[in-house]
C-alpha atoms as a PDB file:
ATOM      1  CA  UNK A   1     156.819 148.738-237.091  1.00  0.00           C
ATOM      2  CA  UNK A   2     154.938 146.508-235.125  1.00  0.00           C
ATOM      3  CA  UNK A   3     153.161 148.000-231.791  1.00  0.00           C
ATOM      4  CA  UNK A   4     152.969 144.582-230.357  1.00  0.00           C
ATOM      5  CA  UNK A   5     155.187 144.261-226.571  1.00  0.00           C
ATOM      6  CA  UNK A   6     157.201 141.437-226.180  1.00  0.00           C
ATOM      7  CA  UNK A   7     158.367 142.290-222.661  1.00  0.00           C
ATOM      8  CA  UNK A   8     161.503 144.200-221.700  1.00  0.00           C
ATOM      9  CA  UNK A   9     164.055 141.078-220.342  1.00  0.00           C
ATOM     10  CA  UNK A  10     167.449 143.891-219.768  1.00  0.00           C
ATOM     11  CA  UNK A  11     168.686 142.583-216.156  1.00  0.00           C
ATOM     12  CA  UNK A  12     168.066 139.999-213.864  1.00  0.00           C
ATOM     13  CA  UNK A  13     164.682 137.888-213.763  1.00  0.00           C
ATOM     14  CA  UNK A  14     165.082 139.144-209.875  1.00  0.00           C
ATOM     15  CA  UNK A  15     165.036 142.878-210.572  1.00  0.00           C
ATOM     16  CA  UNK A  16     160.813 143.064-211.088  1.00  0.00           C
ATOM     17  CA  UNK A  17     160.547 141.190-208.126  1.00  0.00           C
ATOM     18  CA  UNK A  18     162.899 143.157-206.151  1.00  0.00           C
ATOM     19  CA  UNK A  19     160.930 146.135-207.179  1.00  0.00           C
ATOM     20  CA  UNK A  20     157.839 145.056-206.336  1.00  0.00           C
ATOM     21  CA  UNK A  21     158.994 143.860-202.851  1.00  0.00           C
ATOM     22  CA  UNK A  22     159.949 147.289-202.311  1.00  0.00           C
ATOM     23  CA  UNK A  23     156.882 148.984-202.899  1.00  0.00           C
ATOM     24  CA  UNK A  24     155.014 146.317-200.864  1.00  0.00           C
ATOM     25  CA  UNK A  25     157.499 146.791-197.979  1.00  0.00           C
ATOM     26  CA  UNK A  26     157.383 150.922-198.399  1.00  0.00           C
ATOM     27  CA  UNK A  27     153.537 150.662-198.413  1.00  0.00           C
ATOM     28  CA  UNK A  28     152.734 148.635-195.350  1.00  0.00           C
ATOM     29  CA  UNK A  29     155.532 150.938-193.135  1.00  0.00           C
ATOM     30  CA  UNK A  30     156.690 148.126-191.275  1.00  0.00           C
ATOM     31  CA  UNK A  31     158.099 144.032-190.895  1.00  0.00           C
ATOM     32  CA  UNK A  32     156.813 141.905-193.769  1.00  0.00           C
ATOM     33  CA  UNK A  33     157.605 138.500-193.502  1.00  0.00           C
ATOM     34  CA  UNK A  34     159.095 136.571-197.078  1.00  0.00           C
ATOM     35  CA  UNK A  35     155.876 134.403-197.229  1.00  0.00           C
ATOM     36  CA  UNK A  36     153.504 137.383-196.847  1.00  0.00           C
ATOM     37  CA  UNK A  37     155.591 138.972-200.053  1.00  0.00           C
ATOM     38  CA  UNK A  38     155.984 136.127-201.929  1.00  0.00           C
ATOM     39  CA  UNK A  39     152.227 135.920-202.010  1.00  0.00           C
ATOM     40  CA  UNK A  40     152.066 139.764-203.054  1.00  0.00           C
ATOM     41  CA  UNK A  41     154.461 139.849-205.515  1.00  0.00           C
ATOM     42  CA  UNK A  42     153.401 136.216-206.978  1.00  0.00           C
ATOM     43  CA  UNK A  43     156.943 134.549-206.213  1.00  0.00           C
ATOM     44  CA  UNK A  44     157.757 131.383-204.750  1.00  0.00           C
ATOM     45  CA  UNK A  45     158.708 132.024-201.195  1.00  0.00           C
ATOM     46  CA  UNK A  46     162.214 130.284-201.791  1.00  0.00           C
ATOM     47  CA  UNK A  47     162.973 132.777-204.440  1.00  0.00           C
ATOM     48  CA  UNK A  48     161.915 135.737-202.327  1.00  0.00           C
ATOM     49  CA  UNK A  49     163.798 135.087-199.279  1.00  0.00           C
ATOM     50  CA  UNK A  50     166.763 135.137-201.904  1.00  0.00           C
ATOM     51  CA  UNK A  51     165.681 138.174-203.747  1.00  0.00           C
ATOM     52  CA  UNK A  52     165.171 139.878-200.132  1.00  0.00           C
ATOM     53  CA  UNK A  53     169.090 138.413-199.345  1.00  0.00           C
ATOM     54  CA  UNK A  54     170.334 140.139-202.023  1.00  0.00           C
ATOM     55  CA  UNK A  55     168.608 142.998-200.780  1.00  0.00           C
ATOM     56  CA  UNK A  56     169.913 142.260-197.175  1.00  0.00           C
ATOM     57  CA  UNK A  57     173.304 142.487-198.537  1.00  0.00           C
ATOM     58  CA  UNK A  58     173.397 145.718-200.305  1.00  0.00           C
ATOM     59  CA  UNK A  59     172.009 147.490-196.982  1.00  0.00           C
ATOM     60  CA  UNK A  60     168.534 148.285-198.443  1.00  0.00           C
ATOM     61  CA  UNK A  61     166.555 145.682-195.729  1.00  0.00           C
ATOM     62  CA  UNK A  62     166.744 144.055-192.762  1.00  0.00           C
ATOM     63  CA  UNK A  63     165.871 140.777-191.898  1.00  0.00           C
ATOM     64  CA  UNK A  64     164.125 139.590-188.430  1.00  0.00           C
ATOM     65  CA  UNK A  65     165.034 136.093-187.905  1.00  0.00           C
ATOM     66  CA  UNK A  66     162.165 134.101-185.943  1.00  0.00           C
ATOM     67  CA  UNK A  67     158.615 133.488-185.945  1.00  0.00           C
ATOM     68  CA  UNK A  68     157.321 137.079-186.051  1.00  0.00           C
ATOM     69  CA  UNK A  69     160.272 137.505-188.620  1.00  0.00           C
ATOM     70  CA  UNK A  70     160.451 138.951-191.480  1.00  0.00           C
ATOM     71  CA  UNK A  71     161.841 141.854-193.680  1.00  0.00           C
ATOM     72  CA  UNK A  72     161.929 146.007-192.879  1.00  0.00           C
ATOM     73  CA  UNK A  73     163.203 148.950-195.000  1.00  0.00           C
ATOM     74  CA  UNK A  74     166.263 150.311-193.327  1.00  0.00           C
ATOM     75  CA  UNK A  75     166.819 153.153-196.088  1.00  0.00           C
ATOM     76  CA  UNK A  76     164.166 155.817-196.782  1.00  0.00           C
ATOM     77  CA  UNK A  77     161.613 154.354-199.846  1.00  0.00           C
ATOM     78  CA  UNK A  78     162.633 158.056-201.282  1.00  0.00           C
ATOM     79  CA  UNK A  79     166.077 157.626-201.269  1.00  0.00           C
ATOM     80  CA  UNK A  80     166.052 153.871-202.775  1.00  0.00           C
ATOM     81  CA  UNK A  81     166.932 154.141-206.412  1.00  0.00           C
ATOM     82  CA  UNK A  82     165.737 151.440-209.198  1.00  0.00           C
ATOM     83  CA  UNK A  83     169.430 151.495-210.216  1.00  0.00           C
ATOM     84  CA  UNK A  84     170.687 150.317-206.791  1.00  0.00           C
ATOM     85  CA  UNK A  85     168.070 147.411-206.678  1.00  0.00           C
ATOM     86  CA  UNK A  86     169.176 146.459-210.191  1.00  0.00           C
ATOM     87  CA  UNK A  87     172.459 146.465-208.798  1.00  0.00           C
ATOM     88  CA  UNK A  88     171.667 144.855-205.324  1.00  0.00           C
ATOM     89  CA  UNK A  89     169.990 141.642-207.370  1.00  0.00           C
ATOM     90  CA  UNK A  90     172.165 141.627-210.361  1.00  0.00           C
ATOM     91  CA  UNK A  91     174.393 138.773-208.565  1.00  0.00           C
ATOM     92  CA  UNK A  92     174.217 136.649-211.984  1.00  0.00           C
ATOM     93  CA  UNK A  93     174.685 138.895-214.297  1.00  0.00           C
ATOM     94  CA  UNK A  94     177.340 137.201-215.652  1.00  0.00           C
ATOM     95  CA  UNK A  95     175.400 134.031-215.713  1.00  0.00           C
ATOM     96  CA  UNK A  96     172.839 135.538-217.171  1.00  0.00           C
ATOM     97  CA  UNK A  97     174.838 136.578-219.847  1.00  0.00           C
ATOM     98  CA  UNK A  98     176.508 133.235-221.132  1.00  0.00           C
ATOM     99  CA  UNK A  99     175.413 132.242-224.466  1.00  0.00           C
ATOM    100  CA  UNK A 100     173.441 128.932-223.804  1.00  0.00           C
ATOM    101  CA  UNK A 101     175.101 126.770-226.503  1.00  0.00           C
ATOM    102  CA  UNK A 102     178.645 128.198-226.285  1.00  0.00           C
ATOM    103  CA  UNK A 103     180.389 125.066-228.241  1.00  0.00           C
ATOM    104  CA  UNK A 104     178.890 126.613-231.801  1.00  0.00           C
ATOM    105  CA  UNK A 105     180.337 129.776-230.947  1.00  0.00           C
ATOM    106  CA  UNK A 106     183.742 131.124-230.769  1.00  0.00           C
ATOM    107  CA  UNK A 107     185.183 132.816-227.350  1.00  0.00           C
ATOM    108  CA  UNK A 108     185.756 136.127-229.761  1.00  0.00           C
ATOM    109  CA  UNK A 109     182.430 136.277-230.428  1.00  0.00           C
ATOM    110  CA  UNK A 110     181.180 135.557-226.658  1.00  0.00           C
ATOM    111  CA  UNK A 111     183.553 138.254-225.189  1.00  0.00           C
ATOM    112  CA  UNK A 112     182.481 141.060-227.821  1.00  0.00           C
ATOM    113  CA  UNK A 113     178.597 140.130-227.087  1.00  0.00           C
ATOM    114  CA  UNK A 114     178.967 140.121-223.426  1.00  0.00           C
ATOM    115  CA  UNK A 115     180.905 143.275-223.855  1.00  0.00           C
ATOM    116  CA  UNK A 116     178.156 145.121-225.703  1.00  0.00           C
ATOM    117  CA  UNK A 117     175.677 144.098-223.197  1.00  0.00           C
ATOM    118  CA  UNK A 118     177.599 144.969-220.021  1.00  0.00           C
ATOM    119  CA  UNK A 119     177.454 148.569-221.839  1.00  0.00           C
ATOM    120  CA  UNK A 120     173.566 148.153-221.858  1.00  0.00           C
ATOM    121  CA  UNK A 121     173.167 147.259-218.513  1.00  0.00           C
ATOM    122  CA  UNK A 122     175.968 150.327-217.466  1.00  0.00           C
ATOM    123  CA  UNK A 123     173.828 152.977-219.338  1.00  0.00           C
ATOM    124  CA  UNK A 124     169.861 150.798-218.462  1.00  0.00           C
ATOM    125  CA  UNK A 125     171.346 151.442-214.456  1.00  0.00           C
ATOM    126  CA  UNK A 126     172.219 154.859-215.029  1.00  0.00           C
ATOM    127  CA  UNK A 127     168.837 155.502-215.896  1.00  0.00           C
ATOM    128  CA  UNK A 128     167.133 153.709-213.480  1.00  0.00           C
ATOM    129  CA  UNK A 129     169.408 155.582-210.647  1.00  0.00           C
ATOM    130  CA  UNK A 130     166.519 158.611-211.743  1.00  0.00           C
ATOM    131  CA  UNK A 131     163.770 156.420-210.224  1.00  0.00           C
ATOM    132  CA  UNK A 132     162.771 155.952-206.591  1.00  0.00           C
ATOM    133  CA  UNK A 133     160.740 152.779-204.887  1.00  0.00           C
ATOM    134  CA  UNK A 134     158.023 156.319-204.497  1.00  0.00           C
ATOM    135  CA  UNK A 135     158.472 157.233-208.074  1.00  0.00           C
ATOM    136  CA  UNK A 136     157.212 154.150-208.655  1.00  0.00           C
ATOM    137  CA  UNK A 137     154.259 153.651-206.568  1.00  0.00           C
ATOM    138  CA  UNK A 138     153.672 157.370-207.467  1.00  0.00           C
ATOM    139  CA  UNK A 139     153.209 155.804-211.296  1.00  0.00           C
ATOM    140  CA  UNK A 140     150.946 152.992-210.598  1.00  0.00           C
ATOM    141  CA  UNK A 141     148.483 155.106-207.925  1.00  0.00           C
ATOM    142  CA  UNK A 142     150.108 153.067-205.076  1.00  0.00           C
ATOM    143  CA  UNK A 143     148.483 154.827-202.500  1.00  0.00           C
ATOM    144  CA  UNK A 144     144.761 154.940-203.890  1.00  0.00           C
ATOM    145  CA  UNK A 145     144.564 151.270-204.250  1.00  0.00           C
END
């Protein structure tokens, strides 16, 4: 068995980015504006401010329209679970999970696949519900750096 990492790709391309907008948000206590993020978290600032919508919408942040605008937490950092944001971002899944040349295969075959990975993505959420935005700064030494 090789030890070589290819990279975990289960969810949403915005679910890392989510994350990390979290912890960035949690550590500075306070408004962040989607540029200042962006730049952070390495994301285009278009992308963000629709990473940080998603967020918006599932009651995790606020947004501050305006020149001194930006993005706050609203819920405790503790109390933000990895399996919510996966959830809060996840607004493609089923996007995500169309088979890219779908005239070579048959619509059997599509709904079975998709099935089996909606049962992934049930059971990868459940776990991540154990995780907080904390538990992860926690990890990576957050709060020395």
């Amino acid at each position: 068995m090789s030890t070589v990492s290819r990279g975990v790709n289960l969810g949403p391309p915005r679910f890392k980015v989510a994350v990390h907008a979290l912890v960035w948000l949690a550590s500075s206590g306070g408004l962040l504006s989607s540029a200042a993020i962006a730049s952070r978290v390495d994301a285009h600032a278009t992308f963000m401010r629709r990473v940080m919508q998603s967020l918006v919408t599932a009651g995790i942040v606020a947004s501050r329209g305006g020149r001194e605008g930006g993005y706050v937490l609203i819920k405790q950092a503790e109390s933000i679970t990895l399996g919510e944001i996966y959830e809060a971002v996840d607004l493609q899944t089923a996007a995500a999970l169309q088979v890219a040349d779908q005239a070579e295969l048959s619509a059997r075959f599509e709904q079975e696949l998709v099935g089996i990975l909606k049962e992934a993505e049930k059971q990868a959420i459940a776990y991540l519900q154990h995780y907080s935005i904390v538990d992860v700064m926690n990890r990576i030494e957050f709060f020395k750096c």
